[in-house]
C-alpha atoms as a PDB file:
ATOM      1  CA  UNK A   1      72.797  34.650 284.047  1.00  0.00           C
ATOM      2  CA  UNK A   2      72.114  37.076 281.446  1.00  0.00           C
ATOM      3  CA  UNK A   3      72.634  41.089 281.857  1.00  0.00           C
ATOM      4  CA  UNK A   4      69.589  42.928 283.225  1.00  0.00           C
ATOM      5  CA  UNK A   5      67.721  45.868 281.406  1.00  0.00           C
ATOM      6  CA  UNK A   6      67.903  49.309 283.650  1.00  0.00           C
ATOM      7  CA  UNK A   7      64.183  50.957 283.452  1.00  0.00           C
ATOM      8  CA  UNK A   8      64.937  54.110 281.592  1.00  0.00           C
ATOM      9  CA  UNK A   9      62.077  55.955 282.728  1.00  0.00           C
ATOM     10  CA  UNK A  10      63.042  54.646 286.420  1.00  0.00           C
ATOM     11  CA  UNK A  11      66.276  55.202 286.450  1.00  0.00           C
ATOM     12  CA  UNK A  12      65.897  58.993 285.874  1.00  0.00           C
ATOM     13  CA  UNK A  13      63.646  59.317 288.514  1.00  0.00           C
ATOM     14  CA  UNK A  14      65.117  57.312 291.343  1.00  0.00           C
ATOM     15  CA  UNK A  15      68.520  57.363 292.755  1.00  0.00           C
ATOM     16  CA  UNK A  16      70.236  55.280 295.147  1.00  0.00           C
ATOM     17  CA  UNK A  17      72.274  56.653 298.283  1.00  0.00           C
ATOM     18  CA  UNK A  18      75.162  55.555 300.204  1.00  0.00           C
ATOM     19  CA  UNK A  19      72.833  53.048 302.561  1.00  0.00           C
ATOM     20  CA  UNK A  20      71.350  51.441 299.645  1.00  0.00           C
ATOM     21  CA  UNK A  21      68.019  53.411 300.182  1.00  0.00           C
ATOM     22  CA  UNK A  22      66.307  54.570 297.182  1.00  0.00           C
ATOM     23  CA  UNK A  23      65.727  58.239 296.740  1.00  0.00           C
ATOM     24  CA  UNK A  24      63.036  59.913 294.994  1.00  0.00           C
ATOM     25  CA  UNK A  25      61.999  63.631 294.555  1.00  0.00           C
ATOM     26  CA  UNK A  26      58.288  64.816 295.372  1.00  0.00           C
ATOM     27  CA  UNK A  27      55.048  65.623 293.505  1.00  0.00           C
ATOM     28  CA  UNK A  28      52.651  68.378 292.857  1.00  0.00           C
ATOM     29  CA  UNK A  29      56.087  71.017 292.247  1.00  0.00           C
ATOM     30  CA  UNK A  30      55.172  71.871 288.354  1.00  0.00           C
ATOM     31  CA  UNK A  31      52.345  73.498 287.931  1.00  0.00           C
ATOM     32  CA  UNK A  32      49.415  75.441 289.609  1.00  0.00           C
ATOM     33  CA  UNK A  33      51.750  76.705 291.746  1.00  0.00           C
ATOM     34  CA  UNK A  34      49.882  80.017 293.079  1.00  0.00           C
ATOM     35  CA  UNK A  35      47.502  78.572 295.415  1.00  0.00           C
ATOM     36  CA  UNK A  36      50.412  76.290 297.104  1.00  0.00           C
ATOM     37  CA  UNK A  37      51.826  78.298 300.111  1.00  0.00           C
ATOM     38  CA  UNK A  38      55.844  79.158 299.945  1.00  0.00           C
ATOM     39  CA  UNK A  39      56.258  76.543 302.955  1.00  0.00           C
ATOM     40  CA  UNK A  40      54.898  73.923 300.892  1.00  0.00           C
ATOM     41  CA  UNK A  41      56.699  74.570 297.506  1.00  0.00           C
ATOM     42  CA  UNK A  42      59.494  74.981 300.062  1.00  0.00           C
ATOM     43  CA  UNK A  43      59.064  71.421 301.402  1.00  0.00           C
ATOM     44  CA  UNK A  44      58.350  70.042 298.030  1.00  0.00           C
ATOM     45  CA  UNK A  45      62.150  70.833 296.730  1.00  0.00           C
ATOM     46  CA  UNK A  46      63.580  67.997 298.802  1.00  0.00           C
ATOM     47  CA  UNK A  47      63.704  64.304 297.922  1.00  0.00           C
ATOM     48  CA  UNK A  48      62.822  62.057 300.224  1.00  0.00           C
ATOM     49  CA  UNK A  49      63.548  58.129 300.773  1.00  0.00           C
ATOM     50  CA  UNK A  50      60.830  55.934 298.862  1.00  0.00           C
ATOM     51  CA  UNK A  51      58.241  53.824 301.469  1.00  0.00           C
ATOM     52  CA  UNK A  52      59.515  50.002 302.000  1.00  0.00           C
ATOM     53  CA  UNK A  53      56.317  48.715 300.355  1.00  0.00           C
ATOM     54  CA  UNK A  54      57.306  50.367 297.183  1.00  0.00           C
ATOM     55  CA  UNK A  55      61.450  49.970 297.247  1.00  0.00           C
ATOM     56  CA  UNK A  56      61.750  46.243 296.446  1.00  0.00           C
ATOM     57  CA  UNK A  57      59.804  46.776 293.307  1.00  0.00           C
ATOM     58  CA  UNK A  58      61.813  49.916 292.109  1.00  0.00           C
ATOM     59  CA  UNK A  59      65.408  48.345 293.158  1.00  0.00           C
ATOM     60  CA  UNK A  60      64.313  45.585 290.506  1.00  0.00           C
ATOM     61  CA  UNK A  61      63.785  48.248 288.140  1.00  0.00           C
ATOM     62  CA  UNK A  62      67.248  50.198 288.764  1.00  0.00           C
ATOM     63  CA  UNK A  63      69.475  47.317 289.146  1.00  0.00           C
ATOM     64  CA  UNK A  64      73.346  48.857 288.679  1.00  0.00           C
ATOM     65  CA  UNK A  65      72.317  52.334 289.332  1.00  0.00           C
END
């Protein structure tokens, strides 16, 4: 069985944690920030764990990271 390519563009995006979950970091934080409220930019600075429908696709993506 031959070596898998690692998505580049994936693999700086996504991260895996301890579990084996696959942690991602949340939209709408770089630009047109004035209207947002300080909660929300607030709440946009953590990551958060990527939805089950989506984190078989991605793990194929980020194989060894």
């Amino acid at each position: 069985m031959p070596k898998l390519k690692t998505n580049r563009g994936a693999a700086k995006r996504f991260s895996k944690t301890g579990s084996g979950k696959i942690r991602r970091n949340k939209a709408y934080k770089s630009h047109i920030l004035t209207k947002k409220t300080t909660k929300r930019k607030r709440e946009l600075r953590q990551s958060t764990i990527v939805s089950p429908a989506d984190a078989r696709n991605i793990a194929r993506l980020i194989p060894y990271v």
